[in-house]
N, C-alpha and C. Protein backbone atom coordinates (compact mmCIF):
# COMPACT_ATOMS: atom_id res chain seq x y z
N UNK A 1 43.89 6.65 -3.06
CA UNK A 1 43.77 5.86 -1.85
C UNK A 1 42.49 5.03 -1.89
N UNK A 2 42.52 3.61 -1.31
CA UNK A 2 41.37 2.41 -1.56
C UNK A 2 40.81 3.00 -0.13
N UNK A 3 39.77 3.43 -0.13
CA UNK A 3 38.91 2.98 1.49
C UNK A 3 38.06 2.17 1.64
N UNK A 4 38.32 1.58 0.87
CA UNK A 4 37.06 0.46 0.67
C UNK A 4 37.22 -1.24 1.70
N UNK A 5 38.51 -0.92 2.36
CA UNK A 5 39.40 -1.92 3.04
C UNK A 5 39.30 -1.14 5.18
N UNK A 6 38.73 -0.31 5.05
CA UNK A 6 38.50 0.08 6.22
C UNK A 6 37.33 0.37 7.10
N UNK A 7 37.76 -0.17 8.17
CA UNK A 7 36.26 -0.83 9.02
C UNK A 7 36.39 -0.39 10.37
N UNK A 8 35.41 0.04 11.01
CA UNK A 8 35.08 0.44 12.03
C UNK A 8 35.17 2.06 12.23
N UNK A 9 35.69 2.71 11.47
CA UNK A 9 35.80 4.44 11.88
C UNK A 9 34.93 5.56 11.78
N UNK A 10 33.67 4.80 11.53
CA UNK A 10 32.46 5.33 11.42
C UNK A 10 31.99 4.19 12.49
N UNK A 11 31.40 4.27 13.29
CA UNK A 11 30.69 3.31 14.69
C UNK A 11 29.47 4.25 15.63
N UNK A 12 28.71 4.09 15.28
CA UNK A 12 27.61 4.68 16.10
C UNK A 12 26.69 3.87 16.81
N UNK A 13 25.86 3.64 18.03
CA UNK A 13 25.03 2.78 18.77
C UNK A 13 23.86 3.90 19.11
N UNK A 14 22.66 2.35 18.95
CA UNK A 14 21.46 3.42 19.18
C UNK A 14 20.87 2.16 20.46
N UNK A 15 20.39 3.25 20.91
CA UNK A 15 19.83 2.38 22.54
C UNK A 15 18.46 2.25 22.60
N UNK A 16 17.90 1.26 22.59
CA UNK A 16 16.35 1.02 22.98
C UNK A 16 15.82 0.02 24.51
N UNK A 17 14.38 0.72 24.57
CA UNK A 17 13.55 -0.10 26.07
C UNK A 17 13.08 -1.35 25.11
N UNK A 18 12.77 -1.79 24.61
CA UNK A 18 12.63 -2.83 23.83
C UNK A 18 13.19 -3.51 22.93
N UNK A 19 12.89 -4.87 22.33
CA UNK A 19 13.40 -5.95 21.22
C UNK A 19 12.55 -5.22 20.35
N UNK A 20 11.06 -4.93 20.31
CA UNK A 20 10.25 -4.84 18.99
C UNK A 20 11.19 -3.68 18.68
N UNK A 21 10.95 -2.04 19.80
CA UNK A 21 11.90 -1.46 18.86
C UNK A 21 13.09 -1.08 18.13
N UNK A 22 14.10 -2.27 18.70
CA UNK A 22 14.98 -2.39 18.05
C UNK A 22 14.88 -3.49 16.57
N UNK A 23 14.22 -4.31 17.01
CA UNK A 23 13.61 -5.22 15.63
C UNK A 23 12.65 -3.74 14.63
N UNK A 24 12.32 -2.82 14.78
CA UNK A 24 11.53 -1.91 13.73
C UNK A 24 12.68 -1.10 13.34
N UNK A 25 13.71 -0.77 13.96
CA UNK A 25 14.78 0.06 13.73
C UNK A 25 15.70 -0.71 12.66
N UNK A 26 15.61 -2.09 12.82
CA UNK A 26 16.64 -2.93 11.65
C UNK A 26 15.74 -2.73 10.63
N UNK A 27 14.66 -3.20 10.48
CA UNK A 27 13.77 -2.87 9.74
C UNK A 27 13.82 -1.71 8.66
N UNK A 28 14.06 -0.54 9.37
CA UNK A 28 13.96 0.76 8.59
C UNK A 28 15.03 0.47 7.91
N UNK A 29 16.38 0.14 8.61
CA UNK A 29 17.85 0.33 8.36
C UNK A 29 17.86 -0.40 6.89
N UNK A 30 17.12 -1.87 6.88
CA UNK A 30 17.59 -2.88 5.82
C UNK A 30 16.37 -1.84 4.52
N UNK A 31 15.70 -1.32 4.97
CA UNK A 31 14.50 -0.91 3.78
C UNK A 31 15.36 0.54 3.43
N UNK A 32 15.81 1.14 3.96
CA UNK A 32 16.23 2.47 3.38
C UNK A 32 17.23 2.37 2.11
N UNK A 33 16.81 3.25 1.07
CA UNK A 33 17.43 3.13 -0.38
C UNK A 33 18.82 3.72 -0.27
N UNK A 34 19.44 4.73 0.55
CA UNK A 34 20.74 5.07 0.58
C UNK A 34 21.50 3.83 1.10
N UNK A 35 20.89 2.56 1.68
CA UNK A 35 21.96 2.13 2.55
C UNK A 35 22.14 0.78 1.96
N UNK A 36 23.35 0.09 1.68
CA UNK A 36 23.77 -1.21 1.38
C UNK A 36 23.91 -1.93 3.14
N UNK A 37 23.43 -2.99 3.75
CA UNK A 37 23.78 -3.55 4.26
C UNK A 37 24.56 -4.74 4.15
N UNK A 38 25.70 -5.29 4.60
CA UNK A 38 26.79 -5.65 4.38
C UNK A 38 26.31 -7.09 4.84
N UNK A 39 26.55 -6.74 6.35
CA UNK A 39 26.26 -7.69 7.39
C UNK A 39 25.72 -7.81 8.52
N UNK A 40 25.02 -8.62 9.10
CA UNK A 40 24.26 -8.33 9.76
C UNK A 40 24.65 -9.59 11.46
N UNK A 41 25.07 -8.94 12.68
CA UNK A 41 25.68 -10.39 13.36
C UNK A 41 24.35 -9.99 14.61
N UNK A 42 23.19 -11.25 14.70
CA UNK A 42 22.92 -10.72 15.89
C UNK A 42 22.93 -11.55 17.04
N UNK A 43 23.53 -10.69 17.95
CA UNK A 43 24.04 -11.64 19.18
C UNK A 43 22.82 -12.06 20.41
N UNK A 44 21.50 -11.38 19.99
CA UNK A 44 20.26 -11.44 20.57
C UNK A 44 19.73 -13.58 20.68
N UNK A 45 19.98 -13.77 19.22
CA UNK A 45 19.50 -15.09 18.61
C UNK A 45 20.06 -16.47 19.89
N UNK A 46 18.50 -16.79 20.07
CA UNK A 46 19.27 -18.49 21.03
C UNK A 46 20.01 -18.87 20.89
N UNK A 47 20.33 -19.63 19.40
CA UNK A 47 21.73 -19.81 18.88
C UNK A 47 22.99 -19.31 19.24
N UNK A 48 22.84 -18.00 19.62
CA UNK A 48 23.95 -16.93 19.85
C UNK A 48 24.69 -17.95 21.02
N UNK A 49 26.03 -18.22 21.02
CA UNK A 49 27.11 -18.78 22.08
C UNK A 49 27.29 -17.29 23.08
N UNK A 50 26.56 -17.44 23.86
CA UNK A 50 27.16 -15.65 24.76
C UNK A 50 28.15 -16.29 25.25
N UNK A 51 29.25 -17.05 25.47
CA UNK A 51 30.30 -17.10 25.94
C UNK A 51 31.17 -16.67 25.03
N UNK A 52 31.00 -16.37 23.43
CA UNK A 52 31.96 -15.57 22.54
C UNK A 52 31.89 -13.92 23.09
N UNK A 53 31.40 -13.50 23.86
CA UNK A 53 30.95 -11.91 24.01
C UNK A 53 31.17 -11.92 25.54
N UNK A 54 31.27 -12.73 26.41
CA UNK A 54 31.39 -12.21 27.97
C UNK A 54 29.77 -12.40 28.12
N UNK A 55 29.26 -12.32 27.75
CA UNK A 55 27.56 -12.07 28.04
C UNK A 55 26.69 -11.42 26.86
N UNK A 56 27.96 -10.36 26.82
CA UNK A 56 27.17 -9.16 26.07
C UNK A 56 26.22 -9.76 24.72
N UNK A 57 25.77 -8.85 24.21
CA UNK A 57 24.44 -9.36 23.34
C UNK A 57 24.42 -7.67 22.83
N UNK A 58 24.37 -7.86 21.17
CA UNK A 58 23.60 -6.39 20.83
C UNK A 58 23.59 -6.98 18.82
N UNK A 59 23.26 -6.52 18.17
CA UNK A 59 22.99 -6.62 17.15
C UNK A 59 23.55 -5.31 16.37
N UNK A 60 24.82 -6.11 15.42
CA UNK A 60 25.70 -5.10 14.84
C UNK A 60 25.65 -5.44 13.41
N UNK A 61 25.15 -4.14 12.73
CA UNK A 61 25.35 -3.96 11.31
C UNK A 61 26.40 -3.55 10.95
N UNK A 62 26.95 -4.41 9.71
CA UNK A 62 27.91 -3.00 8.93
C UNK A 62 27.16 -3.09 7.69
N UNK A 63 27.57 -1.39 7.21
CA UNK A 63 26.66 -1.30 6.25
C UNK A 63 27.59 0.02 5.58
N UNK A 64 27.03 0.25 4.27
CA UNK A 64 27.52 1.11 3.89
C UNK A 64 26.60 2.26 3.42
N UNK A 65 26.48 3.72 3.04
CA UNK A 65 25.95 4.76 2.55
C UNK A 65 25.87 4.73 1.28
N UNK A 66 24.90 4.95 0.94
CA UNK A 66 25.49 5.08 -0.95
C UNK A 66 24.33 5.74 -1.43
N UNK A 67 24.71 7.16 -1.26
CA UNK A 67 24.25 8.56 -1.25
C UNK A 67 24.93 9.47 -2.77
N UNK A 68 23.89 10.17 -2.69
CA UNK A 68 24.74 11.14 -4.02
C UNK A 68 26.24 11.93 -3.49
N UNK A 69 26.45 12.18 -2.29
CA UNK A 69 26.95 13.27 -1.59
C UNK A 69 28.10 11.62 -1.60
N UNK A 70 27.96 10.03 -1.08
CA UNK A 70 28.98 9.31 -0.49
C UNK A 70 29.78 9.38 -1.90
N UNK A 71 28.72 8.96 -2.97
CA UNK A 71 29.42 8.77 -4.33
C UNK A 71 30.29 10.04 -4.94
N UNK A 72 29.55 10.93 -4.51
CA UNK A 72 30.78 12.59 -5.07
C UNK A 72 32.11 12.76 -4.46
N UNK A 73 32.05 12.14 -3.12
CA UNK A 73 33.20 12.54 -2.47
C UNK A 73 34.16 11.04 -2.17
N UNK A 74 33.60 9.66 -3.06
CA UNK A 74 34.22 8.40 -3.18
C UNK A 74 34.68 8.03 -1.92
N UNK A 75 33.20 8.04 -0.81
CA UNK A 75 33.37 7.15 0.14
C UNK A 75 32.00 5.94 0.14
N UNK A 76 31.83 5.98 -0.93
CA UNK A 76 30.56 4.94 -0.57
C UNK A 76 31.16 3.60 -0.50
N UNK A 77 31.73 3.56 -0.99
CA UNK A 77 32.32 1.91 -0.65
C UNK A 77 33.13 1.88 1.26
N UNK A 78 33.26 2.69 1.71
CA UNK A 78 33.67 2.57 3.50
C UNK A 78 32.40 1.77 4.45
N UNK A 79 32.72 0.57 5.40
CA UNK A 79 32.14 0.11 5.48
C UNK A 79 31.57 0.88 7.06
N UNK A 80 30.52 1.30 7.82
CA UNK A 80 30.53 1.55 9.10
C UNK A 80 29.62 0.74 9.81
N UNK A 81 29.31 0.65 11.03
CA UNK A 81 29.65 -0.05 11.96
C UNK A 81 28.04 0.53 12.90
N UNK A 82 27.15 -0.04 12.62
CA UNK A 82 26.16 0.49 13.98
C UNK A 82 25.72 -0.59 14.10
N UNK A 83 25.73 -0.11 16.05
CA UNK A 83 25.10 -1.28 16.94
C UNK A 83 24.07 -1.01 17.49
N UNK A 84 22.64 -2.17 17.59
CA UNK A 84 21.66 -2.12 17.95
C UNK A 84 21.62 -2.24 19.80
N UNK A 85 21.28 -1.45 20.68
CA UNK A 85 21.75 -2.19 22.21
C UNK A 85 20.07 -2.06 22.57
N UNK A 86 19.99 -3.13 23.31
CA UNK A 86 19.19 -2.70 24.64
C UNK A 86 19.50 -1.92 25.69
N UNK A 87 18.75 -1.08 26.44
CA UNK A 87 19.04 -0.60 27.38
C UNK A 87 19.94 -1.44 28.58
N UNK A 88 19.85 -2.14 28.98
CA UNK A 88 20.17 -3.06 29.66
C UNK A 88 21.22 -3.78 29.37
N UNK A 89 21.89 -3.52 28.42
CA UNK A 89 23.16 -4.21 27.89
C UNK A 89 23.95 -3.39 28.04
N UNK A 90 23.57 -1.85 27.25
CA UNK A 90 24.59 -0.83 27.64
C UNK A 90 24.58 0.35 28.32
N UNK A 91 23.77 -0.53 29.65
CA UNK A 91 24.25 0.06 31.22
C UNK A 91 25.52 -0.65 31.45
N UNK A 92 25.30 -2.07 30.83
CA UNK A 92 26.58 -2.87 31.24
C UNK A 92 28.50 -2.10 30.63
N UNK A 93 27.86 -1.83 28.89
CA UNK A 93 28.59 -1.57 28.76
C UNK A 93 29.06 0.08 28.78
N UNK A 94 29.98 0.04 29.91
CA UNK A 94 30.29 1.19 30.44
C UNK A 94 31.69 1.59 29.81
N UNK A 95 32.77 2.49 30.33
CA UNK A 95 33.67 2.33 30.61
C UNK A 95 34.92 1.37 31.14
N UNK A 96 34.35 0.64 31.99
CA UNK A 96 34.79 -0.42 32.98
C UNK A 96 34.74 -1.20 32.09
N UNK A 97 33.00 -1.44 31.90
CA UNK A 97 32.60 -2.80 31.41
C UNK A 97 33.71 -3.14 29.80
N UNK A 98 33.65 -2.06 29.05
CA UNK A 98 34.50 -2.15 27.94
C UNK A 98 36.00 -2.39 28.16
N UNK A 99 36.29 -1.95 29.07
CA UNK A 99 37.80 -2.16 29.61
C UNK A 99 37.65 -3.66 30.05
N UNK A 100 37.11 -4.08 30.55
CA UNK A 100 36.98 -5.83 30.82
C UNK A 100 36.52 -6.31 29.41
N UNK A 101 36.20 -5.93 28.67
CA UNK A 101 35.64 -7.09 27.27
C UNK A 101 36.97 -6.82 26.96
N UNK A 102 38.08 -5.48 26.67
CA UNK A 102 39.55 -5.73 25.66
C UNK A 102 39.70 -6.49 26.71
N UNK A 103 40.29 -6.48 27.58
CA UNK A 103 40.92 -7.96 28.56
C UNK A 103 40.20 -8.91 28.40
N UNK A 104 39.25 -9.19 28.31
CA UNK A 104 38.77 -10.40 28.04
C UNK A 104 38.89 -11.00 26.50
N UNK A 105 39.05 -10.37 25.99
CA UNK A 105 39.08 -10.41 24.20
C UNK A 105 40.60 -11.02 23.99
N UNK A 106 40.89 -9.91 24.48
CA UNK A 106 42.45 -9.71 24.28
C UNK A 106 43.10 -11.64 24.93
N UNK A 107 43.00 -11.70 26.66
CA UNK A 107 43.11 -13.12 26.92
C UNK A 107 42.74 -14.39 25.83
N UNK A 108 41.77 -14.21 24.77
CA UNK A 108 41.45 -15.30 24.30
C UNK A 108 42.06 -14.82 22.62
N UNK A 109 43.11 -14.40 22.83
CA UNK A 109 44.02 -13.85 21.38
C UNK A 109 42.85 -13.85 20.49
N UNK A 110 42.51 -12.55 20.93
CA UNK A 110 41.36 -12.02 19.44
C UNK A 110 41.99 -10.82 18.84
C-alpha cells in the first residue's frame, strides 16, 4: 500500500498569545532534523486575500516525519498537517464557527 498520496489524517493545532511565538515555533519546526517540511501556507501575510478563508487566518504546515521509528514502520513519506493559530482565531474557530467555514467552503465548490 502507497501512503505517500494521503493528506490530512495526522492534523494537530497549536495555540499561541502571540505572532513572535508562533513565528519561534515555525522556527523550531523548519530547524528540527526529523522533520521534512513540505509546505508552508501562511494566511497571517498582508498579501493573504482573507476573503479565501471567511476571515480566518492561521499558518498551516504540511510536513512530514522522517524518524528512525517513521522509516521502520514505512510511514515517512505520509504527509501531516499542523496549524499555527492565534488565540484569537481559534476562539473563532469553534464548533459553529467550523460548521460555517464547510458551508461556506462548500457554497464556493471547494
Amino acid at each position: 500500500h502507497n501512503v505517500s498520496r494521503l493528506l490530512d489524517i495526522c492534523r494537530q493545532a497549536i495555540y499561541f498569545h502571540c505572532l513572535a511565538d508562533l513565528r519561534t515555533c515555525l522556527q523550531a519546526v523548519k530547524e528540527d532534523g526529523e522533520i521534512e517540511v513540505v509546505h508552508v501556507k501562511n494566511r497571517y501575510t498582508e498579501s493573504y486575500d482573507v476573503s479565501l478563508s471567511a476571515g480566518y487566518r492561521d499558518v498551516n504546515v504540511k510536513l512530514r516525519i522522517v524518524s528512525p521509528a517513521t522509516l521502520r514502520f514505512g510511514i515517512c513519506t505520509h504527509v501531516c498537517e499542523l496549524q499555527l493559530i492565534l488565540k484569537d482565531f481559534a476562539d473563532i474557530k469553534c464548533v459553529a464557527g467550523h460548521k460555517r467555514w464547510v458551508e461556506y467552503r462548500n457554497n464556493r465548490g471547494e
